[in-house]
Protein backbone atom coordinates (compact mmCIF):
# COMPACT_ATOMS: atom_id res chain seq x y z
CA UNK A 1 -34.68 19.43 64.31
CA UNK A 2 -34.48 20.31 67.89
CA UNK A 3 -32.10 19.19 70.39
CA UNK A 4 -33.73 18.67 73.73
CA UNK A 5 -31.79 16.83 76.84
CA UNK A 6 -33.65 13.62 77.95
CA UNK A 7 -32.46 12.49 81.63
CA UNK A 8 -31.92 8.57 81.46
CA UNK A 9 -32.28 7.12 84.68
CA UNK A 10 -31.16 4.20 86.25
CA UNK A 11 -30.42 2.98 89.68
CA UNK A 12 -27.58 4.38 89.81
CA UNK A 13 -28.04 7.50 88.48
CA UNK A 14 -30.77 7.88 91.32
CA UNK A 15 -27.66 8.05 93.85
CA UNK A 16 -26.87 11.61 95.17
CA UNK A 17 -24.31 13.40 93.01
CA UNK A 18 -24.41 10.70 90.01
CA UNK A 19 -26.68 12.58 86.96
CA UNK A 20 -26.46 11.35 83.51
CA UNK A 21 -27.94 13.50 80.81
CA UNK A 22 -28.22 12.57 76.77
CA UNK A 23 -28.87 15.22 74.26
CA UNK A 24 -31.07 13.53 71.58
CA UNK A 25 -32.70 15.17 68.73
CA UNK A 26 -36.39 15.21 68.05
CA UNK A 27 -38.52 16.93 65.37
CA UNK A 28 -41.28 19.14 66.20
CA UNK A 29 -44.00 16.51 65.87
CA UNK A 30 -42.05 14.04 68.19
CA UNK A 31 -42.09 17.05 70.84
CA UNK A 32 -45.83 18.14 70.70
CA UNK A 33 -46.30 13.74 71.60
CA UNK A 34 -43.44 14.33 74.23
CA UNK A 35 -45.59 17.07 75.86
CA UNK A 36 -48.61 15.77 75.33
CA UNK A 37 -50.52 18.56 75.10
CA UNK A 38 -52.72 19.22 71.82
CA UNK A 39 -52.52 23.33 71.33
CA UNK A 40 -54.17 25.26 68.01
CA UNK A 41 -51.46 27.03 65.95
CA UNK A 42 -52.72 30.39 64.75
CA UNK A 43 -50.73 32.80 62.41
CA UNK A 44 -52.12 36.62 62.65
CA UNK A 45 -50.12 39.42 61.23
CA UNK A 46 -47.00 36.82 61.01
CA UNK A 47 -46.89 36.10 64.09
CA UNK A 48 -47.57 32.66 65.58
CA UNK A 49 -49.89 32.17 68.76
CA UNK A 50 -50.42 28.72 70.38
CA UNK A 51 -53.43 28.21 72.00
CA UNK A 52 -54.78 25.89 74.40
CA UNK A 53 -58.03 24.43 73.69
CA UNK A 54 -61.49 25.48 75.92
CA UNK A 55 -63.71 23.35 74.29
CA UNK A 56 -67.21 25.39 73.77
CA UNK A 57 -65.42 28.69 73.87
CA UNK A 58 -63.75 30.43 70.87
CA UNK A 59 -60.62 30.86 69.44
CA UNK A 60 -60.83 34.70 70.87
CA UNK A 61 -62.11 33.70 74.43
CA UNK A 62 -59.42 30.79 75.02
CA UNK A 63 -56.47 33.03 73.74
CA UNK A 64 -57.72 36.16 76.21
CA UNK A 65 -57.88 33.88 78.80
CA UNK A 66 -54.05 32.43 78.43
CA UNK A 67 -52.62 35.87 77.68
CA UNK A 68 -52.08 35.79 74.34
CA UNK A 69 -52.21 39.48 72.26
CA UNK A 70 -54.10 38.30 69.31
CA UNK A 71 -55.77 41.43 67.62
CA UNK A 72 -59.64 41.82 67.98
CA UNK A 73 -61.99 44.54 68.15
CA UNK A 74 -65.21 43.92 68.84
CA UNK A 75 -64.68 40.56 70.23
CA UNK A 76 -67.39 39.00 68.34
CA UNK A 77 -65.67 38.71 64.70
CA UNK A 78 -67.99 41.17 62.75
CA UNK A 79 -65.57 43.47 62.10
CA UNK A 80 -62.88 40.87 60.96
CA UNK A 81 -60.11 42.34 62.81
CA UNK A 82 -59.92 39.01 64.45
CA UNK A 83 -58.95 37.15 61.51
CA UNK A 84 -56.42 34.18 61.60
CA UNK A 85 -54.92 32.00 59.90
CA UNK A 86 -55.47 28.57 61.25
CA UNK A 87 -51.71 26.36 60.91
CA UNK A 88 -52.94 23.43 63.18
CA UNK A 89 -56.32 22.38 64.94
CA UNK A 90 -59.11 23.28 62.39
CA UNK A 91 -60.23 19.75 62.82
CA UNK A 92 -61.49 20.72 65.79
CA UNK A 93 -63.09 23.83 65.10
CA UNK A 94 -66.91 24.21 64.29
CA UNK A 95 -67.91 24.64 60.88
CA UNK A 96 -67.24 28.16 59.49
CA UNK A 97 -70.46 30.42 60.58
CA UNK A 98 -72.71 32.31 57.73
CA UNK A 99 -70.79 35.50 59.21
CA UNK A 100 -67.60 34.15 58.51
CA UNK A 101 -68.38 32.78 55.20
CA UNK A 102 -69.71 36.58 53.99
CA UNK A 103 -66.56 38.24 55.77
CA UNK A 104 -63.51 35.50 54.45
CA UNK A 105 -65.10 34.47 51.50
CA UNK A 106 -62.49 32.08 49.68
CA UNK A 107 -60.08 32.78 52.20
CA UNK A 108 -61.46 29.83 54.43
CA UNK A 109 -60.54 27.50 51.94
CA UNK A 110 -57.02 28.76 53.18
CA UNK A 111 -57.51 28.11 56.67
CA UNK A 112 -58.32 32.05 57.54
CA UNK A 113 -61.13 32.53 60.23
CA UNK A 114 -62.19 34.79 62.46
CA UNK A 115 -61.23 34.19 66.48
CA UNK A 116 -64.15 35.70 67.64
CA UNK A 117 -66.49 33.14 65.73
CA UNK A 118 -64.46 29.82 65.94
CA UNK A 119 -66.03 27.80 68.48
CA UNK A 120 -63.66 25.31 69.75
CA UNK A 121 -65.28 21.77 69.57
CA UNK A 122 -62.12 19.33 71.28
CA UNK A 123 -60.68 19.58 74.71
């Protein structure tokens, strides 16, 4: 659970000086719908990135572009440097490419891909 502080307001509380604040507690799924804002979960080297979607772009490309320092080499996913584990959003991932298939092998029935090759299909 996480404990988050939700402002009630009321028209009182909108007078100057008058604030009232209740701490409520939420579970991680009830704050993802309280933000509103779908973002992929990737694990690499156990470490957790969350990454905004960019639909047509990949995994790779969208988490370069918002800063986050998941590992890659050749930015393509040949050389499988790239590889992640995929906690949340696979649903809206392409289908795993013949390249990824050859590299993964049965680890993409564990959610593993490579970043460089996931092509992001929802916005």
């Amino acid at each position: 659970m996480i404990r988050v502080k939700v402002r009630k307001l009321t028209v009182g509380s909108l007078k100057e000086g008058i604030s009232k604040e209740v701490s409520q507690e939420v579970t991680k799924k009830e704050l993802d719908v309280m933000n509103d804002k779908f973002q992929f979960e990737v694990l690499q080297n156990n470490k957790y990135f969350f990454i905004e979607p960019k639909k047509g772009t990949t995994l790779l490309e969208a988490a370069i572009n918002q800063g986050q320092l998941l590992e890659y080499k050749c930015k393509k996913g040949t050389c499988g440097k790239c590889t992640i584990k995929v906690e949340k959003g696979s649903e809206c991932l392409e289908k795993p490419t013949t390249q990824e298939q050859k590299k993964l092998g049965a680890n993409l029935n564990s959610d593993y891909r490579l970043a460089g090759q996931s092509i992001i299909t929802c916005d």
